[in-house]
N, C-alpha and C. Protein backbone atom coordinates (compact mmCIF):
# COMPACT_ATOMS: atom_id res chain seq x y z
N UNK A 1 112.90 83.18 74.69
CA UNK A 1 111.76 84.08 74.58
C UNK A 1 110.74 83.69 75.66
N UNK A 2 110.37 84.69 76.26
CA UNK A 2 109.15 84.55 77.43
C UNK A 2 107.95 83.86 77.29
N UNK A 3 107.39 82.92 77.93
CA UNK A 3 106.00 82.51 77.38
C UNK A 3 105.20 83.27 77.34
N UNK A 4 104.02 83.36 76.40
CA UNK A 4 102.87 83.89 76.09
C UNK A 4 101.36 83.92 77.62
N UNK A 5 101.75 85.38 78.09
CA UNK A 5 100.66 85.28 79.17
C UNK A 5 99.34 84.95 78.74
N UNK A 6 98.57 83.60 79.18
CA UNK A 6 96.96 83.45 78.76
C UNK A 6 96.29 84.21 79.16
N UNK A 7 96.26 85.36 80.26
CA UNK A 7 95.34 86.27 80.50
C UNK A 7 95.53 87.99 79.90
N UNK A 8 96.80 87.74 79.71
CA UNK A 8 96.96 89.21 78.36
C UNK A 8 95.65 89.94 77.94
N UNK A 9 95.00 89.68 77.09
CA UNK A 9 93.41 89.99 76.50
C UNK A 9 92.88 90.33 77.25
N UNK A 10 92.57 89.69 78.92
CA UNK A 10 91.63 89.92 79.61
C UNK A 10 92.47 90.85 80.46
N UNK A 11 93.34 91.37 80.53
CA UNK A 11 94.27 92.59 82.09
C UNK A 11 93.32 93.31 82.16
N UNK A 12 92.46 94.35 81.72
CA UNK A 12 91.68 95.53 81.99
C UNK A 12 90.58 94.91 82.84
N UNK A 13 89.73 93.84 82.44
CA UNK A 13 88.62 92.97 83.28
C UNK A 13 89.34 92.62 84.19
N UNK A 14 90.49 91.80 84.38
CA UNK A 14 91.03 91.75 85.57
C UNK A 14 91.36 93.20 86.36
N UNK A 15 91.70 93.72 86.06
CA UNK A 15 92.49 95.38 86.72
C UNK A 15 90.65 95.98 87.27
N UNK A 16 89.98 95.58 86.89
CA UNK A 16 88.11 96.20 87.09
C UNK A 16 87.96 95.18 88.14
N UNK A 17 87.94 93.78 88.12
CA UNK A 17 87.55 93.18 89.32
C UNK A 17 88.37 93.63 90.31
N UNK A 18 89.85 93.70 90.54
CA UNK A 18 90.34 94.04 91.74
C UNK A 18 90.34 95.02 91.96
N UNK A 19 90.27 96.00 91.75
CA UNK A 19 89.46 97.28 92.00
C UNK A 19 88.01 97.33 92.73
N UNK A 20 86.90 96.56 92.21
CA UNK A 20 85.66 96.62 92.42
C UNK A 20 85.74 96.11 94.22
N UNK A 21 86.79 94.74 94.08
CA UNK A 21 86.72 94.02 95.15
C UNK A 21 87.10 94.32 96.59
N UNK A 22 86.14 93.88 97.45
CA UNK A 22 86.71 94.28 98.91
C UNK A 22 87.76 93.89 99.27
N UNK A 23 87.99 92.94 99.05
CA UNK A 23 89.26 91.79 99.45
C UNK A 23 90.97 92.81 99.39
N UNK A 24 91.23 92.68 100.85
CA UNK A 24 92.80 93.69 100.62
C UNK A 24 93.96 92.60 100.88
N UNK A 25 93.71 91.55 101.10
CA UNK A 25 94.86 90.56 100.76
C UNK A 25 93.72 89.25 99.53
N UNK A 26 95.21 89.18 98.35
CA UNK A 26 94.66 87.94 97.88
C UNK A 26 95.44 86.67 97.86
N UNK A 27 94.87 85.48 98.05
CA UNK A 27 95.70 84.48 98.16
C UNK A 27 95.87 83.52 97.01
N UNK A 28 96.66 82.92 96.54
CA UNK A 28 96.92 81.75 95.44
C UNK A 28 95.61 81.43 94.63
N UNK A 29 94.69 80.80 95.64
CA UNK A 29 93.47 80.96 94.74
C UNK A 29 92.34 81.97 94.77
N UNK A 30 92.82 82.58 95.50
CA UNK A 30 91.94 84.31 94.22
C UNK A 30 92.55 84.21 93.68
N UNK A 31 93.84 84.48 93.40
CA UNK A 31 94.40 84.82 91.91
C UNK A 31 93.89 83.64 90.99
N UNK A 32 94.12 82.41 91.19
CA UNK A 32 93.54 81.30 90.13
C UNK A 32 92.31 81.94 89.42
N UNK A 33 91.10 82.56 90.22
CA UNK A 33 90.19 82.62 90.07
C UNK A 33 89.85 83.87 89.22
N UNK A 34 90.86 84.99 89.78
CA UNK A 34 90.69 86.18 88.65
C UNK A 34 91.29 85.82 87.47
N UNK A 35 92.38 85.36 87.40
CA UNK A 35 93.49 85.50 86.49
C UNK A 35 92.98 84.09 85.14
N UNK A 36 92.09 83.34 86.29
CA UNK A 36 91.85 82.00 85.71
C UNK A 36 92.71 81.14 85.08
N UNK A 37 93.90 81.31 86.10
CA UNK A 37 94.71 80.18 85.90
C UNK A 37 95.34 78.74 86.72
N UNK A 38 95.76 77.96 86.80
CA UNK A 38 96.11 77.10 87.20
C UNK A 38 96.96 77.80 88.60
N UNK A 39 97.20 76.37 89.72
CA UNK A 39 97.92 77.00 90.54
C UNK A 39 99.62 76.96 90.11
N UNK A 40 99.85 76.71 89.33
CA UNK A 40 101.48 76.74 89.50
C UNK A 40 101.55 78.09 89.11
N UNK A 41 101.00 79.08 88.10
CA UNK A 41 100.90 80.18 87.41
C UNK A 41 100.06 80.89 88.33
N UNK A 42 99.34 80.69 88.94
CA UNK A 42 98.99 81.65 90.02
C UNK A 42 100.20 81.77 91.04
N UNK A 43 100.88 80.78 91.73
CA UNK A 43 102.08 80.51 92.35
C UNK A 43 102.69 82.23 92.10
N UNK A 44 103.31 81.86 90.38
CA UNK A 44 104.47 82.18 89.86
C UNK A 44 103.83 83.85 89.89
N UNK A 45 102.24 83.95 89.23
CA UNK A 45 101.96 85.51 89.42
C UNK A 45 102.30 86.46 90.85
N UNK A 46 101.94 85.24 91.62
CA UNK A 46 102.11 85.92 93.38
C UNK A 46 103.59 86.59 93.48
N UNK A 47 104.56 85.64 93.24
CA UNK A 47 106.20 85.97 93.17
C UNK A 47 106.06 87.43 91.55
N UNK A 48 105.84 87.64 91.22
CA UNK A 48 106.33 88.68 89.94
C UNK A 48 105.06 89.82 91.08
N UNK A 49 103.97 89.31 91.51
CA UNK A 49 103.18 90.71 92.28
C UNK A 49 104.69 91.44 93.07
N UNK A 50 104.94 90.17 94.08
CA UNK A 50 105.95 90.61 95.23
C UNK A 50 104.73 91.29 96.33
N UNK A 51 106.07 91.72 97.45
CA UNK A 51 105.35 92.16 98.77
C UNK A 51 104.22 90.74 99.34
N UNK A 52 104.54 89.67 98.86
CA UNK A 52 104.24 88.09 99.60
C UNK A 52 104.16 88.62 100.96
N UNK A 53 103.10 88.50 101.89
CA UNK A 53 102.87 88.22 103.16
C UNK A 53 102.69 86.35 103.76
N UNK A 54 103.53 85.69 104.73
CA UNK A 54 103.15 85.03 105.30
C UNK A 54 102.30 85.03 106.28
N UNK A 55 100.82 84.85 106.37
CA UNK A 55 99.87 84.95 107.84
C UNK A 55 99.72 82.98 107.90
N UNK A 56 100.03 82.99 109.16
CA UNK A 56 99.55 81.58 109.66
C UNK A 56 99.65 80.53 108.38
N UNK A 57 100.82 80.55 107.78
CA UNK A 57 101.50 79.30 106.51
C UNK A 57 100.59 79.83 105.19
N UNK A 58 99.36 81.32 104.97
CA UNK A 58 99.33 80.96 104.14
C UNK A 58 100.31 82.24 103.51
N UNK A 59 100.56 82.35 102.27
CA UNK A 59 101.33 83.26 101.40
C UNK A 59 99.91 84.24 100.78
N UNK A 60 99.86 85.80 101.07
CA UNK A 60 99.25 86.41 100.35
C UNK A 60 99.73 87.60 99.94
N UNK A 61 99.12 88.17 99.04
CA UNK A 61 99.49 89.94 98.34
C UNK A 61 98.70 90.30 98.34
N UNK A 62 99.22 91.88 98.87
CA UNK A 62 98.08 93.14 99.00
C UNK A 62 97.86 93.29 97.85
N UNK A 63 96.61 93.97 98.27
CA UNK A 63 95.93 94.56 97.05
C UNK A 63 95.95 95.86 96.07
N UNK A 64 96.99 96.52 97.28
CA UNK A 64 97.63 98.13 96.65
C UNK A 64 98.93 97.14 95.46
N UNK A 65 99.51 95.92 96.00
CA UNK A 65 100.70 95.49 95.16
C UNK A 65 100.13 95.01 94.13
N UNK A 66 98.86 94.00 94.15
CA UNK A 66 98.19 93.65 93.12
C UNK A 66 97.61 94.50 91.67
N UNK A 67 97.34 95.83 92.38
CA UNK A 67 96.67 96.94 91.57
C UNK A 67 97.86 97.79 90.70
N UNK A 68 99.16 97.84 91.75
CA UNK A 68 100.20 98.27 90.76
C UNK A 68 100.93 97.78 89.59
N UNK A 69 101.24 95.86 90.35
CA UNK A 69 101.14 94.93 88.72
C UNK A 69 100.58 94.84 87.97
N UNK A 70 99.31 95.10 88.13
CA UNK A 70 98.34 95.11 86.80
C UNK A 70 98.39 96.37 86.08
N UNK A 71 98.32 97.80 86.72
CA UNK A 71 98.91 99.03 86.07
C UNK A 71 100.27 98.99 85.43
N UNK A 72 101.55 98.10 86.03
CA UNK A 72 102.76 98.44 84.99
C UNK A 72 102.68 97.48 83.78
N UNK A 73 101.65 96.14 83.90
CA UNK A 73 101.27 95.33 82.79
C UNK A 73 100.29 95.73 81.81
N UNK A 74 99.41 96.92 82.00
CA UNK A 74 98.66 97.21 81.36
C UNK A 74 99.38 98.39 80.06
N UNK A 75 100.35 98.80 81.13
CA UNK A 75 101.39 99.82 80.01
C UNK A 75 102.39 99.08 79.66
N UNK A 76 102.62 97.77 79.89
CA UNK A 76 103.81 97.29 79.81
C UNK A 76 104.12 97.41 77.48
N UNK A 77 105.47 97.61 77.40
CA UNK A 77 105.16 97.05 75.90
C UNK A 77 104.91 95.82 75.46
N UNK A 78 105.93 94.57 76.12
CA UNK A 78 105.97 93.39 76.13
C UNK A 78 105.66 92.77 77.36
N UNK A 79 104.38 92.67 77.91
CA UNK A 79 103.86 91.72 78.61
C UNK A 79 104.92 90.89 79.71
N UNK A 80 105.09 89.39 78.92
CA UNK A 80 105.99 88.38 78.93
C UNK A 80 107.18 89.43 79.68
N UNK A 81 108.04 89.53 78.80
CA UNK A 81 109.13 89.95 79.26
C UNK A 81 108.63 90.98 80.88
N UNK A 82 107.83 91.63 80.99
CA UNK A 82 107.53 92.40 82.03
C UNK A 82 107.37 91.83 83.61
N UNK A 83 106.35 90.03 83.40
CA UNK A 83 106.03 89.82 84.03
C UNK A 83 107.37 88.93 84.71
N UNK A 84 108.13 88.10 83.59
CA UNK A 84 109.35 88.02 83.49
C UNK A 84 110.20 88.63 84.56
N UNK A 85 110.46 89.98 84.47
CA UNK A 85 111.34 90.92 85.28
C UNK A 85 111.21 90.76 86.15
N UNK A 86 109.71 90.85 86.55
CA UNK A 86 109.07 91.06 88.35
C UNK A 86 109.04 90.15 89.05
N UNK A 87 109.12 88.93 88.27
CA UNK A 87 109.45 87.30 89.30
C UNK A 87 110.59 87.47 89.47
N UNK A 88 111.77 87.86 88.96
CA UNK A 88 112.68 87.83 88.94
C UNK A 88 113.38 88.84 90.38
N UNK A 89 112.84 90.13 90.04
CA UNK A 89 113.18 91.31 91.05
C UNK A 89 112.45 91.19 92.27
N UNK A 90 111.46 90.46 92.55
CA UNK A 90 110.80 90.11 94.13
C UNK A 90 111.35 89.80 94.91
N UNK A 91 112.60 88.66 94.70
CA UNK A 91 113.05 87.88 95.84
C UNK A 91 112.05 86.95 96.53
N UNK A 92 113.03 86.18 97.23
CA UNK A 92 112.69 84.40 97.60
C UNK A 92 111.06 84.69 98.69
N UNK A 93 110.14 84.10 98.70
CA UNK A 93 108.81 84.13 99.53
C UNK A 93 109.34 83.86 100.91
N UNK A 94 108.41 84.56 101.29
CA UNK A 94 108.65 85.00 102.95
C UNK A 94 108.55 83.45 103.50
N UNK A 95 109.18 82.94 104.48
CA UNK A 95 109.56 81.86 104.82
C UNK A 95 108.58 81.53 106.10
N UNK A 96 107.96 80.26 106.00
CA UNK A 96 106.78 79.47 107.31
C UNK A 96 107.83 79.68 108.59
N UNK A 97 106.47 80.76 109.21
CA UNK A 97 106.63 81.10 110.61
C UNK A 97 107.03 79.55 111.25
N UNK A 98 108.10 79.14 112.50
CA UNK A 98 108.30 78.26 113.41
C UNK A 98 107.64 78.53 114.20
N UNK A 99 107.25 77.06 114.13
CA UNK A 99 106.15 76.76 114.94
C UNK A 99 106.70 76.15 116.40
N UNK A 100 106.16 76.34 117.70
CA UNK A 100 106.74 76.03 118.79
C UNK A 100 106.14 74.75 118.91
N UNK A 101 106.53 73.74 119.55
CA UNK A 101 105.58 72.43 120.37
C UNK A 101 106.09 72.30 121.68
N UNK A 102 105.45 72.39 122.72
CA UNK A 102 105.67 71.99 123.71
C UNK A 102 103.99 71.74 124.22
N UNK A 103 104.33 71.38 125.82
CA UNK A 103 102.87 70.53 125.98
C UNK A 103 103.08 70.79 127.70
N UNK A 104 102.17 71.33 128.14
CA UNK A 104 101.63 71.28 129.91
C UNK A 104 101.93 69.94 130.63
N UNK A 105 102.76 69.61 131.80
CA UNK A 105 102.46 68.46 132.25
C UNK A 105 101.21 68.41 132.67
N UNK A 106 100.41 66.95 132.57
CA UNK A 106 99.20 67.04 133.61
C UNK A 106 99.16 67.97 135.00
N UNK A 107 99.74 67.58 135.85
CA UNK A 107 99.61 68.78 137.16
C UNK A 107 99.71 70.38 136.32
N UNK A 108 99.65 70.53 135.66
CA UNK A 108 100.17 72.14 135.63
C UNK A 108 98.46 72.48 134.91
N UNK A 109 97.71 71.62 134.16
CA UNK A 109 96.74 71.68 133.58
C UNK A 109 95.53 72.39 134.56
N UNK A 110 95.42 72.08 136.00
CA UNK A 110 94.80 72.62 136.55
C UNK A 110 95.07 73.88 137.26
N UNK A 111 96.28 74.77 136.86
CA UNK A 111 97.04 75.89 137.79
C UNK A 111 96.09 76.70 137.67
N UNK A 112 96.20 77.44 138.86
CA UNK A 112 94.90 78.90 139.51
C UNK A 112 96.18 79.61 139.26
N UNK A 113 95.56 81.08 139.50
CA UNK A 113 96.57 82.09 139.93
C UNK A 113 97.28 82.08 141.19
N UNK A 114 97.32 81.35 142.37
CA UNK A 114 97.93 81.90 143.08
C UNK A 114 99.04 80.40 142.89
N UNK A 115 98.79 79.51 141.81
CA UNK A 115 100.12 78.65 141.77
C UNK A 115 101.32 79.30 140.69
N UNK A 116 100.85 80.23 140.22
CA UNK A 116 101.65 80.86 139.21
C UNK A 116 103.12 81.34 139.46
N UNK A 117 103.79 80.93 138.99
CA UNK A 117 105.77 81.14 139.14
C UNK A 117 105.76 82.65 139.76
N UNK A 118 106.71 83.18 140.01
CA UNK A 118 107.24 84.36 140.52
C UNK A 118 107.65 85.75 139.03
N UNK A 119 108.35 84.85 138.20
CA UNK A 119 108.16 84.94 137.19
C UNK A 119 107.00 85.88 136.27
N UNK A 120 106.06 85.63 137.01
CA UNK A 120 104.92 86.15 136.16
C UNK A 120 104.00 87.08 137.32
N UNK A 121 104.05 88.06 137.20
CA UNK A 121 103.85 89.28 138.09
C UNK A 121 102.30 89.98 137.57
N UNK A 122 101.01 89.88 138.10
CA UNK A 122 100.23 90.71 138.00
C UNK A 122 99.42 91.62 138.76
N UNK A 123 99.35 92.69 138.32
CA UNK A 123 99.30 94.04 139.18
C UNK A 123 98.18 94.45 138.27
N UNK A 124 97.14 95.50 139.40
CA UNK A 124 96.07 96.45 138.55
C UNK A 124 96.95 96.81 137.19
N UNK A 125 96.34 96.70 135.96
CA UNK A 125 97.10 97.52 134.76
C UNK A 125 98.17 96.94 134.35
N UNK A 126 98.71 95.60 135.28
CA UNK A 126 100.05 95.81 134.12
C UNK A 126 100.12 93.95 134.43
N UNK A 127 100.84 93.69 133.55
CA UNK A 127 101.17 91.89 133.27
C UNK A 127 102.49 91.84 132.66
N UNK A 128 103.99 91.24 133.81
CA UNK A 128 105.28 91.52 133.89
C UNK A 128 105.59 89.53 133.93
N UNK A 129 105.87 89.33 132.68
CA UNK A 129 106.70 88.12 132.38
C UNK A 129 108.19 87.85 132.13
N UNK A 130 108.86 87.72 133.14
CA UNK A 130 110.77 87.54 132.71
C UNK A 130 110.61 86.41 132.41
N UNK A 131 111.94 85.81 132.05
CA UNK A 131 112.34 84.66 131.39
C UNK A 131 114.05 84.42 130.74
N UNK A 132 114.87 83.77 130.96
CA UNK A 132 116.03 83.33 130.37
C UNK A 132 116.19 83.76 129.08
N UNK A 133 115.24 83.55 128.45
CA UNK A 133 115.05 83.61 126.90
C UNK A 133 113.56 83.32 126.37
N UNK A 134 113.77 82.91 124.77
CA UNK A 134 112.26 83.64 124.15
C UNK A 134 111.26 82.54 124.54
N UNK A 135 112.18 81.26 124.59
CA UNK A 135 110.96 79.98 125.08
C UNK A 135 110.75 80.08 126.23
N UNK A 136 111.52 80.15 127.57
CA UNK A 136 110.64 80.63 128.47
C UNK A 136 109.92 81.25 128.89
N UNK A 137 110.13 82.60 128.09
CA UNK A 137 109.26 83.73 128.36
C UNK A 137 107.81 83.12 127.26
N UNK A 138 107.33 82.44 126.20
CA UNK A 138 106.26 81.98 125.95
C UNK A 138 105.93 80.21 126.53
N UNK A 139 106.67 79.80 127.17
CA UNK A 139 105.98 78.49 127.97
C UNK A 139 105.63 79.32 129.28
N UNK A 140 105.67 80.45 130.10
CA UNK A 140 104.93 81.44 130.41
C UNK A 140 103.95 82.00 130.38
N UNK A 141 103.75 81.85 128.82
CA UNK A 141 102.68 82.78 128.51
C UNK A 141 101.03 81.82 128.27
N UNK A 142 102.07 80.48 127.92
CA UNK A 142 101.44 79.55 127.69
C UNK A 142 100.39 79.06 128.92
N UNK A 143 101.10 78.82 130.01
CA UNK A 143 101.03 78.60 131.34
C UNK A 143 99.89 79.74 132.05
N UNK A 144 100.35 81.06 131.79
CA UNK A 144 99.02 81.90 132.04
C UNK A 144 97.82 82.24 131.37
N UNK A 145 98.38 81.11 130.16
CA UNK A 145 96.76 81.08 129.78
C UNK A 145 95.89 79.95 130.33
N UNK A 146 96.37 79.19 130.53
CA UNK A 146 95.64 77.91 131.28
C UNK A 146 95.57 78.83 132.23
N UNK A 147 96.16 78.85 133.09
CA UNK A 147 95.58 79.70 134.27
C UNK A 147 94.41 80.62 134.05
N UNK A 148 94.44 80.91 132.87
CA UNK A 148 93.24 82.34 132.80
C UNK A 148 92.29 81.26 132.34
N UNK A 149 92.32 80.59 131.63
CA UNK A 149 91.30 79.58 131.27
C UNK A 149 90.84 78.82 133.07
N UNK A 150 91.23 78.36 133.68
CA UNK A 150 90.95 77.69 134.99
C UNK A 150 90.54 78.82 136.17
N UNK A 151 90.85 80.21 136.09
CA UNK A 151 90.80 80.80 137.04
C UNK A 151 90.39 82.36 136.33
N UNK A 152 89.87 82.67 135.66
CA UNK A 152 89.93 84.03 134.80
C UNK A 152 89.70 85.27 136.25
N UNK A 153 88.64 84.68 136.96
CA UNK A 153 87.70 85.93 137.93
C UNK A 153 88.99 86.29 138.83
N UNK A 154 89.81 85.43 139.32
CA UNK A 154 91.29 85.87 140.37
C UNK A 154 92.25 86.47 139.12
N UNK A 155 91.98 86.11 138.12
CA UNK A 155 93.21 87.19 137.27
C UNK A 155 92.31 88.44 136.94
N UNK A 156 91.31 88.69 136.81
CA UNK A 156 90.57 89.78 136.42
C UNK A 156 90.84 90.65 137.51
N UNK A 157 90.83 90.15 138.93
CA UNK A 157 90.59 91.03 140.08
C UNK A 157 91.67 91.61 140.54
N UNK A 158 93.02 90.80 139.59
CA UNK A 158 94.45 91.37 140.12
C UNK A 158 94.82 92.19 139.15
N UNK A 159 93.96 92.02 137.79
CA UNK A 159 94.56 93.24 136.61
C UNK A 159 93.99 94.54 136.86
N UNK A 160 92.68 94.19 137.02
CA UNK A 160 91.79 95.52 136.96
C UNK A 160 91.66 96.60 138.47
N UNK A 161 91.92 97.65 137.62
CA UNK A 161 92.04 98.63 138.78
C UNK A 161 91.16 98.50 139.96
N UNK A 162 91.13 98.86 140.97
CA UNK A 162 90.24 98.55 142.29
C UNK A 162 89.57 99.97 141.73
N UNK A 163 88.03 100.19 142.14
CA UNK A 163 87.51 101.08 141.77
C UNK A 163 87.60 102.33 142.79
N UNK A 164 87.92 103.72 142.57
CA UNK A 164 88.51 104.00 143.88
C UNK A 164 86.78 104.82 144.24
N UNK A 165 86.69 104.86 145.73
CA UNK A 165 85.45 105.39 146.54
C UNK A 165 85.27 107.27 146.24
N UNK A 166 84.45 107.85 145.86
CA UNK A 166 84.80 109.27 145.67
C UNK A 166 85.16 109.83 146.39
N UNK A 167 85.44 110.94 146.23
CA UNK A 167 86.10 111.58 146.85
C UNK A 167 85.43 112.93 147.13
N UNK A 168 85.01 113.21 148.52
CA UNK A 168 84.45 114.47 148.95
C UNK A 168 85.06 115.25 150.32
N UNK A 169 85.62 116.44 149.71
CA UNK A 169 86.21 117.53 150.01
C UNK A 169 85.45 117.89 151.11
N UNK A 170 86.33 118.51 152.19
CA UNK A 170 85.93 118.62 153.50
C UNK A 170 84.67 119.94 153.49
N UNK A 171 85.11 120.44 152.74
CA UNK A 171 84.55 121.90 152.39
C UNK A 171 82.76 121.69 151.99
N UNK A 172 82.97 120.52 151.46
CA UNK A 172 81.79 120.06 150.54
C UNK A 172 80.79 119.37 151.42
N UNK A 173 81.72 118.61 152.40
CA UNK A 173 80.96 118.23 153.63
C UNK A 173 80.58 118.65 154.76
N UNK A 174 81.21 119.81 154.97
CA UNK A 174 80.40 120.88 156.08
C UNK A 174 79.00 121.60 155.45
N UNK A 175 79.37 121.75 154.06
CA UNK A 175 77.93 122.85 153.47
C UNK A 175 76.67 121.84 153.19
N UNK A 176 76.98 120.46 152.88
CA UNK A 176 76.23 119.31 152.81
C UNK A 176 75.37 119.24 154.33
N UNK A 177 76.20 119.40 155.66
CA UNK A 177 75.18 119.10 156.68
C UNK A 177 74.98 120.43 157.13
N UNK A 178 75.39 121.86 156.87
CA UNK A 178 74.88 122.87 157.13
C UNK A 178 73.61 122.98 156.70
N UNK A 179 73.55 122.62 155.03
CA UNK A 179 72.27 122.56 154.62
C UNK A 179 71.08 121.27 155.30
N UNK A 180 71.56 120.40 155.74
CA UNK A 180 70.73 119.81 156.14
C UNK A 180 70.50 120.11 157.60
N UNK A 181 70.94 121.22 158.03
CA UNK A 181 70.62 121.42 159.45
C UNK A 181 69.96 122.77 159.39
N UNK A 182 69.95 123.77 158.40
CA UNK A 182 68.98 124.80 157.72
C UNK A 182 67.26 123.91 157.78
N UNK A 183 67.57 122.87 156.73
CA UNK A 183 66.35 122.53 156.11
C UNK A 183 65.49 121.64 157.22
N UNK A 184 66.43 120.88 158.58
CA UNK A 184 65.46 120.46 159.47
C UNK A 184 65.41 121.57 160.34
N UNK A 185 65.70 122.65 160.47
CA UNK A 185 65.52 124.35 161.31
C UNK A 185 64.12 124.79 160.88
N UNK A 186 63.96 124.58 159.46
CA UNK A 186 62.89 125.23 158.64
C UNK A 186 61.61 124.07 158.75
N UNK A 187 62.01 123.14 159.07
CA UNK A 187 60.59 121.97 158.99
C UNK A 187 60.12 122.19 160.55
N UNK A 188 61.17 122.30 161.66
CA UNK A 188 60.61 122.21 162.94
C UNK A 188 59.81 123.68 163.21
């Protein structure tokens, strides 16, 4: 038999705070805090919410997923058994992003743009990185950021469009000094 949910009594006050609340992801401890429970049971609520997001190692649930568990628990007949199901039917938590390590040799710490690999191509509008594969193409990326950190004003001047000079029509420039050869006709 399912254990007895301690916040049962309170679902509708809970189902009113997350509603009221701005918050569109909640994490382990919001839930502690609405649900007012411990973290292993906040844990276990997150897995029966489902739709677990990993951002930067932490685990959270939206708040459209949050608002629907509390609506099928609020109709649920048996609680327990309900919440039961939904840990069950979620599937395993989204798994900690890999993390890369690598590290700049000293000489590379001071690179400008014009020491930058071949590799890494910048043109008005556009920024063209090849690479073997996915780590070279981000020890790359890595690399042009030090560079943008040491040199930003020579990468700015190679991204950004050159501003172009206007443009005046031949047509536009004969009636331009016609008129100004009217208006010194009329002063002399």
């Amino acid at each position: 038999m399912p254990k007895p949910i301690s916040w049962s009594y309170r679902i509708h006050e809970i189902h009113e705070r997350v509603e009221r609340s701005k918050l569109q992801s909640w994490s382990r401890r919001d839930l502690e805090e609405v649900f007012e429970v411990k973290r292993a049971s906040a844990q276990s609520l997150m897995k029966a919410i489902g739709s677990i997001q990993n951002i930067g190692g932490t685990h959270l649930v939206d708040r459209d997923a949050l608002l629907e568990f509390l609506d099928r628990s609020i109709h649920a007949d048996n609680l327990s058994e309900t919440v039961q199901k939904s840990r069950l039917e979620s599937g395993p938590a989204p798994k900690n992003p890999q993390k890369l390590t690598f590290s700049l040799p000293p000489e590379l710490r001071t690179i400008m743009v014009a020491d930058l690999p071949e590799r890494i191509q910048l043109a008005p509008g556009r920024l063209t990185i090849t690479g073997l594969d996915s780590i070279e193409i981000v020890e790359a990326l890595y690399l042009l950021a030090q560079a943008m950190q040491n040199d930003l004003d020579s990468i700015q001047s190679l991204l950004d469009p050159q501003p172009t000079p206007p443009q005046i029509a031949e047509e536009d420039l004969r009636n331009g000094f016609k008129n100004l050869r009217l208006q010194n006709s009329t002063v002399s």
